[in-house]
Structures are given as structure tokens and as C-alpha cells.
N, C-alpha and C. Protein backbone atom coordinates (compact mmCIF):
# COMPACT_ATOMS: atom_id res chain seq x y z
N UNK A 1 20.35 -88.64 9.23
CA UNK A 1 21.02 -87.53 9.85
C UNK A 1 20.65 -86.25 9.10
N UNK A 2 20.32 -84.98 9.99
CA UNK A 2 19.64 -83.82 9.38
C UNK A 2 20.94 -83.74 8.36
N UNK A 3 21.16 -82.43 7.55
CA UNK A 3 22.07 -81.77 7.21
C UNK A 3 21.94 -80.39 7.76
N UNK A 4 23.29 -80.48 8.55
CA UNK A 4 23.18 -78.93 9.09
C UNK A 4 24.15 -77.68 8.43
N UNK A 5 24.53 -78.61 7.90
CA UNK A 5 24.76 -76.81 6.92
C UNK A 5 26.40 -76.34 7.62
N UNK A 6 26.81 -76.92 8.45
CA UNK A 6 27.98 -76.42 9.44
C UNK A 6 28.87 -77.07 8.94
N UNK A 7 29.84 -76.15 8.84
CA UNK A 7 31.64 -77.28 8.55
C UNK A 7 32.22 -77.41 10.11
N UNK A 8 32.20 -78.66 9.87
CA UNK A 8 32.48 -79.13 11.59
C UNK A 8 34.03 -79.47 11.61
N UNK A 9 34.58 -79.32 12.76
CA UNK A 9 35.64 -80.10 12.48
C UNK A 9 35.90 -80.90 14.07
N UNK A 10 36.75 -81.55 14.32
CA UNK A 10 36.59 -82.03 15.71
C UNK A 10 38.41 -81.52 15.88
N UNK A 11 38.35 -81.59 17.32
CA UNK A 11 39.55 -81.05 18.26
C UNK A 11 39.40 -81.68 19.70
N UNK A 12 40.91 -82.19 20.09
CA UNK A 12 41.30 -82.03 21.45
C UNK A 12 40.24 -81.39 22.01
N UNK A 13 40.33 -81.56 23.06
CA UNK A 13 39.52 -80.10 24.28
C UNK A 13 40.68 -79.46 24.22
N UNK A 14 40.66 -78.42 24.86
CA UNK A 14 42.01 -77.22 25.35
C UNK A 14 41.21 -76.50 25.95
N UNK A 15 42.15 -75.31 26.49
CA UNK A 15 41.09 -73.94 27.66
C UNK A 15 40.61 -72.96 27.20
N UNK A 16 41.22 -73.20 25.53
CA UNK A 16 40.14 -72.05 24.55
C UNK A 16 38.55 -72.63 24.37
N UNK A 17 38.57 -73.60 24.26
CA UNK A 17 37.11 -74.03 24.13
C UNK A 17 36.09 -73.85 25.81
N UNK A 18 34.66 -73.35 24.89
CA UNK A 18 33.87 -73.16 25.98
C UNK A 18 32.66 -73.79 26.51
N UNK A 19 33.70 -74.13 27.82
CA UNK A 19 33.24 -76.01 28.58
C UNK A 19 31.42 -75.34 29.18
N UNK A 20 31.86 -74.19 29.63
CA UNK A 20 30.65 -73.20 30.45
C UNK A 20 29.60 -73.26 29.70
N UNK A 21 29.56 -73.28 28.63
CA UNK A 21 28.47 -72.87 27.58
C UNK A 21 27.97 -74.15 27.07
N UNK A 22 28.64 -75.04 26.96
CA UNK A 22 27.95 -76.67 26.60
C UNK A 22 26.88 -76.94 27.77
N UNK A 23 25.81 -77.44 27.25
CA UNK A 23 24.64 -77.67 28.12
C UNK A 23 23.73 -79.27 27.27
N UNK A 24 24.18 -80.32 28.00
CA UNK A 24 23.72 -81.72 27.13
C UNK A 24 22.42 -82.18 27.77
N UNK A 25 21.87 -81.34 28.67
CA UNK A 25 20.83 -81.73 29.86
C UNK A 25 21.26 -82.69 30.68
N UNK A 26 22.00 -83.03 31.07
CA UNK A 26 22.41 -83.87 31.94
C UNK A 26 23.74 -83.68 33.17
N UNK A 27 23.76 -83.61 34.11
CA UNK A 27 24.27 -82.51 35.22
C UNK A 27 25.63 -83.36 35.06
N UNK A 28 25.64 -84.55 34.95
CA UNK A 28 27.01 -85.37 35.12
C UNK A 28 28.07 -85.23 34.06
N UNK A 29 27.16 -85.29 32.79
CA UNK A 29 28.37 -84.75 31.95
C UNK A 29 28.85 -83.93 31.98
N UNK A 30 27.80 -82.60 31.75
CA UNK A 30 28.00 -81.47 31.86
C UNK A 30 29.22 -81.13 32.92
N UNK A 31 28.93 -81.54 34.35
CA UNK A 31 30.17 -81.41 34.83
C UNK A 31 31.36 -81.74 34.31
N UNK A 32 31.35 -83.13 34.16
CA UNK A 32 32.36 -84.03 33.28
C UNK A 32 33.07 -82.92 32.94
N UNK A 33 32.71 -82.76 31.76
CA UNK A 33 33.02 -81.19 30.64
C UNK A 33 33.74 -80.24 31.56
N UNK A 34 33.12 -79.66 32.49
CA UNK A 34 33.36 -78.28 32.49
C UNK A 34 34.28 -78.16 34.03
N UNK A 35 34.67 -79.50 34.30
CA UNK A 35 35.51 -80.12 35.77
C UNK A 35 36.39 -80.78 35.62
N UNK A 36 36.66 -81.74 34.47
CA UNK A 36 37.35 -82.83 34.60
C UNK A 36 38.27 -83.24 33.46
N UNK A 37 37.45 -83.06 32.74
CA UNK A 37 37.70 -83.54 30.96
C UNK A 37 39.29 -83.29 30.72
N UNK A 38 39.43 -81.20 30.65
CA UNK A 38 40.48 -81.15 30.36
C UNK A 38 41.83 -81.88 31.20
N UNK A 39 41.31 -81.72 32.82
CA UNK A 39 43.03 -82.24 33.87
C UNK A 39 42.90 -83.34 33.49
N UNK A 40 41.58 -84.66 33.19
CA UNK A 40 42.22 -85.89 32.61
C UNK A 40 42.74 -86.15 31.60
N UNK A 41 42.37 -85.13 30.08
CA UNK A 41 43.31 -84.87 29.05
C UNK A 41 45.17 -84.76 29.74
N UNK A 42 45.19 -83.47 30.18
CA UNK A 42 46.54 -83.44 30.86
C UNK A 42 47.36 -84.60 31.71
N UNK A 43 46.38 -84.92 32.02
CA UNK A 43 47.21 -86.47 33.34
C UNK A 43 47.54 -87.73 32.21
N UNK A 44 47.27 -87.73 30.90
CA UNK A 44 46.99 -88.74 30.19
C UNK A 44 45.95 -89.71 30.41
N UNK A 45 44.68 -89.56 30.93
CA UNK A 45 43.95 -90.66 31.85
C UNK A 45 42.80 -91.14 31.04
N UNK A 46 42.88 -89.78 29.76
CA UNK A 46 41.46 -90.03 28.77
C UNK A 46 41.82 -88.93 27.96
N UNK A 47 41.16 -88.75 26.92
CA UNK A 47 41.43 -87.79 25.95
C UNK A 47 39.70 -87.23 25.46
N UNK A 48 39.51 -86.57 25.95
CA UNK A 48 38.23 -85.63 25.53
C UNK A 48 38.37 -84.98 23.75
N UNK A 49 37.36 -85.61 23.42
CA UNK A 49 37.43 -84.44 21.73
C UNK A 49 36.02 -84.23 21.58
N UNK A 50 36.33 -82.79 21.55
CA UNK A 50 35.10 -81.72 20.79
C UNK A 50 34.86 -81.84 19.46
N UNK A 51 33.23 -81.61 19.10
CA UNK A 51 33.09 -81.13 18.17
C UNK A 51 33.03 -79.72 17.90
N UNK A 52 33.38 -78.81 16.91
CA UNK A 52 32.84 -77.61 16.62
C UNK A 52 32.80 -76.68 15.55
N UNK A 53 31.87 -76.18 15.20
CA UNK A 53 31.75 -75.51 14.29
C UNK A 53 33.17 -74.34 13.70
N UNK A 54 33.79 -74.55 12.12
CA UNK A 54 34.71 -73.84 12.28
C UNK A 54 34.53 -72.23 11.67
N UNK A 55 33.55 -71.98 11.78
CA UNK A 55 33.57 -70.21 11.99
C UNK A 55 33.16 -69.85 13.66
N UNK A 56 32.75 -70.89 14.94
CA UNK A 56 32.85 -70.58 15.54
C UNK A 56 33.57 -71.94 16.84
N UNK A 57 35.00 -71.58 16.28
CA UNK A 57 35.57 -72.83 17.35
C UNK A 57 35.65 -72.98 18.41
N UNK A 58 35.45 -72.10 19.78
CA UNK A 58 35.39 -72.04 21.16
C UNK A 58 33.96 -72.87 21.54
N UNK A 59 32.80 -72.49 20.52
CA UNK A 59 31.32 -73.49 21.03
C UNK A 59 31.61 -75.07 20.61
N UNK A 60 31.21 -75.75 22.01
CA UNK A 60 31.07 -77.58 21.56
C UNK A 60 29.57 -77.64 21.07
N UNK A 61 29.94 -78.30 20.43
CA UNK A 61 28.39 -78.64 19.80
C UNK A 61 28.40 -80.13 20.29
N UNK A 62 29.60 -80.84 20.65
CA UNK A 62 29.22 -82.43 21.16
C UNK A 62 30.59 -82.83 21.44
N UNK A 63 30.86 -84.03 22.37
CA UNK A 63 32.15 -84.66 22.75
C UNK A 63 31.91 -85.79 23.41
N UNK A 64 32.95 -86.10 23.16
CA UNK A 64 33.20 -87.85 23.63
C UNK A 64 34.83 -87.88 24.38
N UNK A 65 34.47 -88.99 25.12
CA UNK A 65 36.16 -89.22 26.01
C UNK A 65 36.47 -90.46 25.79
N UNK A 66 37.51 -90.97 25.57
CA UNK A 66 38.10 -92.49 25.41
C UNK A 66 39.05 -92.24 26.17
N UNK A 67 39.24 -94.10 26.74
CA UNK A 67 40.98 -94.35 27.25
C UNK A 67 40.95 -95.81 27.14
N UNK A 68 42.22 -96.19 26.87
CA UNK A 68 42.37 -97.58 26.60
C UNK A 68 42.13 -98.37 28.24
N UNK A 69 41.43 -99.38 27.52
CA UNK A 69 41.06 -99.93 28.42
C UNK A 69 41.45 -101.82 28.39
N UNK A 70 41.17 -102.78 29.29
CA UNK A 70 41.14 -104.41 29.00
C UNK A 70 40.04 -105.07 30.00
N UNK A 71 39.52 -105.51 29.19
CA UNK A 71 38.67 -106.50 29.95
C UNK A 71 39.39 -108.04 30.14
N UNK A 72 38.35 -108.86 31.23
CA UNK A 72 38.53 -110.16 31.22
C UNK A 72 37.47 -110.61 32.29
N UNK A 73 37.22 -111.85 32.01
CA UNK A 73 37.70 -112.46 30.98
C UNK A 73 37.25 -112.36 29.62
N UNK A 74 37.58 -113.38 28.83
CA UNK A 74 37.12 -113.28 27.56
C UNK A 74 36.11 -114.17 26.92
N UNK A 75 35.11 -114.85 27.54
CA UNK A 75 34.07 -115.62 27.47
C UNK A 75 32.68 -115.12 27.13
N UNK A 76 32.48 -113.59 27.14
CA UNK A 76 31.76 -113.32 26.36
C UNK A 76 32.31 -112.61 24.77
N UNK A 77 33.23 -112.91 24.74
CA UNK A 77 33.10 -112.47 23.44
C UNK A 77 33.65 -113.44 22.14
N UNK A 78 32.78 -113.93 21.00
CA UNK A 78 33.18 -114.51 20.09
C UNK A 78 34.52 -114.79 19.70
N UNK A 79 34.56 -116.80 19.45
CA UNK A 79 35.72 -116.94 19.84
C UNK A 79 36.93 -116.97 20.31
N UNK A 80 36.97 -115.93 22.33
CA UNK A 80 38.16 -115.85 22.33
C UNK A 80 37.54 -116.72 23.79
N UNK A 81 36.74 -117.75 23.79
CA UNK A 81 36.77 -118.67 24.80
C UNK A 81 38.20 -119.31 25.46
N UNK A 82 38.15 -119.12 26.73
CA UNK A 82 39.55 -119.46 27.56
C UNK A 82 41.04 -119.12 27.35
N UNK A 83 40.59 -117.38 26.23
CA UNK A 83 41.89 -116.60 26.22
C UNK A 83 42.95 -116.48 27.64
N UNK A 84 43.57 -116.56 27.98
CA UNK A 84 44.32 -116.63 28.98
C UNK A 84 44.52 -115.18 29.10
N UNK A 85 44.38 -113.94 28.48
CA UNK A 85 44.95 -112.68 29.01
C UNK A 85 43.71 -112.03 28.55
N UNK A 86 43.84 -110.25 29.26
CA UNK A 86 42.90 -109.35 28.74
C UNK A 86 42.70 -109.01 27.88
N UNK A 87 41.52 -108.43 27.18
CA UNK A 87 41.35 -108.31 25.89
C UNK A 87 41.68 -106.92 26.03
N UNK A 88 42.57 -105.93 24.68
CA UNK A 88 42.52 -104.80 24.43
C UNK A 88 41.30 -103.78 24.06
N UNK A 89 40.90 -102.86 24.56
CA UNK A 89 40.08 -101.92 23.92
C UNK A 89 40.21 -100.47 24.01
N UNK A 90 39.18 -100.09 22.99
CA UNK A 90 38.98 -98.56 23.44
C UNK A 90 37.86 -98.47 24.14
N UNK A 91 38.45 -97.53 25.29
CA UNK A 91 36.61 -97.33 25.74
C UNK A 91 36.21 -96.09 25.91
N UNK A 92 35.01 -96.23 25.33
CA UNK A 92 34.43 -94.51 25.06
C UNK A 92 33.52 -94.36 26.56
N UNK A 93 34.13 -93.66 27.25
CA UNK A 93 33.44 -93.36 28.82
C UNK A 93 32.73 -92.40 28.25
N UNK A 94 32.37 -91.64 27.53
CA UNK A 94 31.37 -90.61 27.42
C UNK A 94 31.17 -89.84 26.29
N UNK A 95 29.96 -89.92 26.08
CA UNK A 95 29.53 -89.09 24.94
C UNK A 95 28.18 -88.30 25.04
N UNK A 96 28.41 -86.91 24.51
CA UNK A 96 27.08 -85.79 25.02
C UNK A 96 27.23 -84.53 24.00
N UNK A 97 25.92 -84.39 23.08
CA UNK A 97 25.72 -83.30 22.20
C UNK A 97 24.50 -82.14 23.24
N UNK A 98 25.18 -80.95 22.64
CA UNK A 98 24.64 -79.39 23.01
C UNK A 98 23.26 -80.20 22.75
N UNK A 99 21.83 -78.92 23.67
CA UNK A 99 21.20 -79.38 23.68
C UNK A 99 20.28 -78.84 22.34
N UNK A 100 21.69 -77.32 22.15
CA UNK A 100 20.93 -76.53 21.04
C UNK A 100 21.17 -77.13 19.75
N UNK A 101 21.38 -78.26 19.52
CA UNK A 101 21.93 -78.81 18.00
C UNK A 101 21.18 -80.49 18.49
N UNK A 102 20.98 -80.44 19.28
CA UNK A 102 19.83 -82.00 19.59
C UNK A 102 19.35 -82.43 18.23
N UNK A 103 19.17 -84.10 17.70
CA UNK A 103 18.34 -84.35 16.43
C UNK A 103 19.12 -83.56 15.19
N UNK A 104 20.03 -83.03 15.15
CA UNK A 104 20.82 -82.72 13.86
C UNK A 104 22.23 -83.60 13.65
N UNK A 105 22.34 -84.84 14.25
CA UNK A 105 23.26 -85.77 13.71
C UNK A 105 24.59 -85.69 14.75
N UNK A 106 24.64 -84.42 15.18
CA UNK A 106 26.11 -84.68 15.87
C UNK A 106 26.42 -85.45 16.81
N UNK A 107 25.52 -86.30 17.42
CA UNK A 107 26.15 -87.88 18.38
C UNK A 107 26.30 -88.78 17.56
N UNK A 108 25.34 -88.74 16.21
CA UNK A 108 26.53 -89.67 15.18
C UNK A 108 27.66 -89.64 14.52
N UNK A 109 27.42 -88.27 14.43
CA UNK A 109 29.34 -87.93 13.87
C UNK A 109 30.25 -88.05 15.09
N UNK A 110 30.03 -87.84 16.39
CA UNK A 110 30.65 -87.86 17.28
C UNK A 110 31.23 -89.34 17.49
N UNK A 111 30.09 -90.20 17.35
CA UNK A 111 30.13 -91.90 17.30
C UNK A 111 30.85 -92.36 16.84
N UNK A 112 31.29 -91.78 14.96
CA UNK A 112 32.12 -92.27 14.18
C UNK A 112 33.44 -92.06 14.42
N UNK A 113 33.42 -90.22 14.89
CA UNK A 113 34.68 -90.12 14.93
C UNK A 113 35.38 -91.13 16.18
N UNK A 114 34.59 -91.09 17.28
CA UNK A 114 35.81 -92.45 18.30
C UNK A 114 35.72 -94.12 17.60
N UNK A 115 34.55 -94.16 16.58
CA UNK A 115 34.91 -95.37 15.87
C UNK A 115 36.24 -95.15 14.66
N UNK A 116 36.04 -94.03 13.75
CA UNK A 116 37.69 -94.11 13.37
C UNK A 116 38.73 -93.90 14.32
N UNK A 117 38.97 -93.15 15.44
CA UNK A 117 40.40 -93.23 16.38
C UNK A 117 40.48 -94.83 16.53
N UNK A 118 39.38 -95.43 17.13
CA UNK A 118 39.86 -96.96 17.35
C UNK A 118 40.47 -97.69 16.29
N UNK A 119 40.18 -97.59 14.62
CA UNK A 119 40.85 -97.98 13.85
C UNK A 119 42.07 -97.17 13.56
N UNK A 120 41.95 -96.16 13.86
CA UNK A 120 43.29 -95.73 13.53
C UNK A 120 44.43 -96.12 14.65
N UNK A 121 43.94 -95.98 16.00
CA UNK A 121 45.24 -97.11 16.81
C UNK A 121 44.92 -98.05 16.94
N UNK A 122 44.27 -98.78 15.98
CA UNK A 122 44.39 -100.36 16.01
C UNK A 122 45.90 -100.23 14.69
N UNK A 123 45.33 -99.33 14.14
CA UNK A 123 46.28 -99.70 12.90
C UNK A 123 47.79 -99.03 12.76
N UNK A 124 47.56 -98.23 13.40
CA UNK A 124 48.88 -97.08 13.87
C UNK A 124 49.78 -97.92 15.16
N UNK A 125 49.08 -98.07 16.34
CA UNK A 125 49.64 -98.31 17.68
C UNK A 125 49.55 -99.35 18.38
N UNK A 126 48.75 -100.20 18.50
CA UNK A 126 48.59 -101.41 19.01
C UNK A 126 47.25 -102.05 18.96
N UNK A 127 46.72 -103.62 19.05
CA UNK A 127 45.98 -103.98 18.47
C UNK A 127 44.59 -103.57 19.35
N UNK A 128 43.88 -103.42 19.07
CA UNK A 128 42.40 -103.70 19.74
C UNK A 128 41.35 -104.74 19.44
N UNK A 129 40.26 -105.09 20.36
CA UNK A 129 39.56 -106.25 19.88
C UNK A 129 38.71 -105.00 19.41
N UNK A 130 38.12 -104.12 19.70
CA UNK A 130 37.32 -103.01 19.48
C UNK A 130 37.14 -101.54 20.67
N UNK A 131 35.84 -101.52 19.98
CA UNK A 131 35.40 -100.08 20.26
C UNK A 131 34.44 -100.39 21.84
N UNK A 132 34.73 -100.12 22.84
CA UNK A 132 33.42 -100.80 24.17
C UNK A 132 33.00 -99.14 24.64
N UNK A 133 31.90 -99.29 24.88
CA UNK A 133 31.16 -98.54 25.39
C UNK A 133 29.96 -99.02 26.69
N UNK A 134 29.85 -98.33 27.64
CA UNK A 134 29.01 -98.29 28.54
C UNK A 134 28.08 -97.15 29.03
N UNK A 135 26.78 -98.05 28.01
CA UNK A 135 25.33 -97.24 28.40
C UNK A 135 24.71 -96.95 29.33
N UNK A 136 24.30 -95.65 29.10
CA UNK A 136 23.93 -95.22 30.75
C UNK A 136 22.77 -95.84 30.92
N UNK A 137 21.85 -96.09 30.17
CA UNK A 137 20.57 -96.47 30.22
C UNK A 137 20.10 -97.20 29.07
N UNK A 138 18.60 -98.29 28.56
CA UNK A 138 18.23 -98.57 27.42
C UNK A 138 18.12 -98.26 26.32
N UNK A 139 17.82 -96.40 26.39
CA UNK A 139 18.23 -95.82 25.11
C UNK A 139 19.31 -95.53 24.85
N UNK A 140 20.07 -95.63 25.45
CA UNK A 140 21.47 -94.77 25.05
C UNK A 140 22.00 -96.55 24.51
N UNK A 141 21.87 -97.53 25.52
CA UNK A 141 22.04 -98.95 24.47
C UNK A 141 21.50 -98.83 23.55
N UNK A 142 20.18 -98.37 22.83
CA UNK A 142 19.80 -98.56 21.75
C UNK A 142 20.49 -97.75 20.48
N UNK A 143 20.67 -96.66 21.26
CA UNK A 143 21.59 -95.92 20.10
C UNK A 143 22.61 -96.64 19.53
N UNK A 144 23.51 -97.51 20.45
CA UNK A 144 24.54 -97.46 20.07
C UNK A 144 24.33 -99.29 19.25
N UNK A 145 23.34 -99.76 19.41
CA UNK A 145 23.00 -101.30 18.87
C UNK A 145 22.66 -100.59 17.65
N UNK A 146 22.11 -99.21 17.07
CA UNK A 146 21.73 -99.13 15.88
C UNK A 146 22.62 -99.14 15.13
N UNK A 147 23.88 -98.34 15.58
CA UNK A 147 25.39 -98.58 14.65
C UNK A 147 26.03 -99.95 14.87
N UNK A 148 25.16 -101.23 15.39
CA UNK A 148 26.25 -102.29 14.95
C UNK A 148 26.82 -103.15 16.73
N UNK A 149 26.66 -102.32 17.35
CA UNK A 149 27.01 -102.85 18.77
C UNK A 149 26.85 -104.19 18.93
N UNK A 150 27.06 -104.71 19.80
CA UNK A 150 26.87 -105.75 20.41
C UNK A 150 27.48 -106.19 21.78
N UNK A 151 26.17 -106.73 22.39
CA UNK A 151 25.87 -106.75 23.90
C UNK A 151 26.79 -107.84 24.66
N UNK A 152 27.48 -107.39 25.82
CA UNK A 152 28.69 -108.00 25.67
C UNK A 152 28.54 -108.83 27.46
N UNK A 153 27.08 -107.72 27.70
CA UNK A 153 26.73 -108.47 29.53
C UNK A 153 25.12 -108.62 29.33
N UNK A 154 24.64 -109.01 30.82
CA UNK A 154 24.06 -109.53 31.11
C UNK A 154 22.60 -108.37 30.77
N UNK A 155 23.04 -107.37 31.38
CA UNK A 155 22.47 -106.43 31.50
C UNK A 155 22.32 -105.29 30.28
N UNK A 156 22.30 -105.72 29.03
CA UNK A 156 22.59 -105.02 28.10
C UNK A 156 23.28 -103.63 27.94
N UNK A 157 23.78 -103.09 28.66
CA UNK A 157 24.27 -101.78 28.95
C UNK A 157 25.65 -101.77 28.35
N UNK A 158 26.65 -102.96 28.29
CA UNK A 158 27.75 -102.77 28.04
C UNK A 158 27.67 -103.25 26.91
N UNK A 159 28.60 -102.58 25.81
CA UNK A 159 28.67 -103.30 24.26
C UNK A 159 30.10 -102.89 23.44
N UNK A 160 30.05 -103.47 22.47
CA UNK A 160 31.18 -103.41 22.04
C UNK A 160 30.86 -103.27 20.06
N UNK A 161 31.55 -102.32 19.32
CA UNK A 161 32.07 -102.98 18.42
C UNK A 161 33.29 -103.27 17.88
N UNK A 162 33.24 -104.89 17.51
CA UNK A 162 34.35 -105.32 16.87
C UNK A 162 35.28 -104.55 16.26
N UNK A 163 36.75 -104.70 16.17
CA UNK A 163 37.55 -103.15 15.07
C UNK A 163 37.29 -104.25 13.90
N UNK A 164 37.16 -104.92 13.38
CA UNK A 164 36.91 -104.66 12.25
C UNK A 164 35.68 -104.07 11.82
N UNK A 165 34.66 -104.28 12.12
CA UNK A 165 33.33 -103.18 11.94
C UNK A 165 34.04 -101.78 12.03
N UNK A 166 35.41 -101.31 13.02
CA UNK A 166 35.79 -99.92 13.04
C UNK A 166 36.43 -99.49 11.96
N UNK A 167 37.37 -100.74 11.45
CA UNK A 167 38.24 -100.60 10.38
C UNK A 167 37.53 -100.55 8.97
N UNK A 168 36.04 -100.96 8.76
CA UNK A 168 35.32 -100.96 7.66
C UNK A 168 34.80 -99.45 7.13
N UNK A 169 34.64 -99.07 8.13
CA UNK A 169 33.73 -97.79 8.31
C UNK A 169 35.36 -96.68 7.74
């Protein structure tokens, strides 16, 4: 990860931050962002968090959305063969860094930070099996197999990490 020299800090979204000005090259997030993010913050439906620089906090430099989620069954995942109920998770529906800070680390800090929230409400609020995420494509699976993932379908796109891998970190 470069060092960029920035004291970052991460935040909620809110309507001070500027959704207009984030540009991740990609039209879906981008909307995401600048349509949706905050009223699903408000509805409780997901929780959007920014990254941003703190001499200039209105610019995202990157964000991610989680909401608890459950799968089932539980047959792909290590030892919980013929669990009878859903498994708990977090699921990170989305993650997208500015395009002007690209290659300077912030989708990995972004990464970590929804890998510590998952340990922290595993450990605060209720249990989780982990962290699940769904890749839009092979690279974006690959990104996320480099921190530890693991492939949870058929189609490698969906993955998970374990909370304890969240709780280590």
C-alpha cells in the first residue's frame, strides 16, 4: 500500500459529504453514492461509510455499504453441514475508491475498516459467521481472495471471511 501522506478518517455518509464529486468509473456505484446510499442509511436498510481526508472532509476518497444479512443453507461452509438455521453475516454490498486516489491503498483501508465493524458487532451485538461479500467480477474476486476470502459458490464471485480472520486483524 502506497503511503499517502493523508490523515484519513472514515464517517457515516451524511448530506455534508460530496456524493457529486466522487467519480469510481463505474456508473452503478457512482449512482449508488450519489442516489441511494444516504435514504438507505436513513431507512436503516444499509449503512454507507466514507472515507475522507481530514483537512478536507466533504471529498470521499472511497466507501463501502454493509447490512446484515443470512444465508442458507449452510453446506458450503466449513463445518456447519446440516445446520438447521441461517447463518449470520455481514454483507458488504459495495465498495468503490475516487478515481483520483486509484493505486494509493484506499480500497484496502476501506476493506479493513468493514472487516473491523464485523468484529466489532460480532463482539458488541450479535454473533456473525463473518464478513460475505459479492464480486462483481474475477478481479474484484481476486482482490478480495488476496485478503484471505474464501469462495463460498460455484461461481467464485461470492466469498466470505470467517470473523475470526475479522477478529484477528
Amino acid at each position: 500500500m502506497t503511503n499517502t501522506r493523508k490523515k484519513i478518517r472514515k464517517e457515516i455518509l451524511t448530506r455534508s459529504h460530496d456524493r457529486a464529486g466522487f467519480d469510481c468509473g463505474q456508473n452503478a456505484l457512482n449512482r449508488f453514492l450519489q442516489q441511494q446510499a444516504r435514504q438507505a442509511n436513513d431507512r436503516h436498510l444499509s449503512r454507507t461509510t466514507v472515507l475522507v481526508e481530514i483537512t478536507r472532509p466533504t471529498r470521499i476518497l472511497a466507501f463501502y455499504s454493509t447490512a446484515p444479512c443470512e444465508i442458507s443453507p449452510a453446506e458450503t461452509l466449513p463445518g456447519l453441514t446440516g445446520y438447521p438455521h441461517p447463518i449470520p453475516f455481514l454483507r458488504m454490498a459495495r465498495l468503490a475508491t475516487d478515481l483520483s486516489v486509484r493505486g494509493q491503498g484506499f480500497g484496502e483501508l476501506a476493506l479493513v475498516s468493514a472487516i473491523e465493524d464485523a468484529a466489532r458487532i460480532h463482539r458488541e451485538a450479535t454473533a456473525l459467521y463473518g464478513l460475505l461479500v459479492d464480486a462483481k467480477e474475477d478481479g474484484a474476486a481476486a482482490f478480495y481472495r488476496h485478503f484471505g476470502f474464501h469462495q463460498m459458490d460455484d461461481n467464485g464471485l461470492t466469498l466470505y471471511l470467517p470473523i475470526r480472520d475479522c477478529l484477528a486483524l
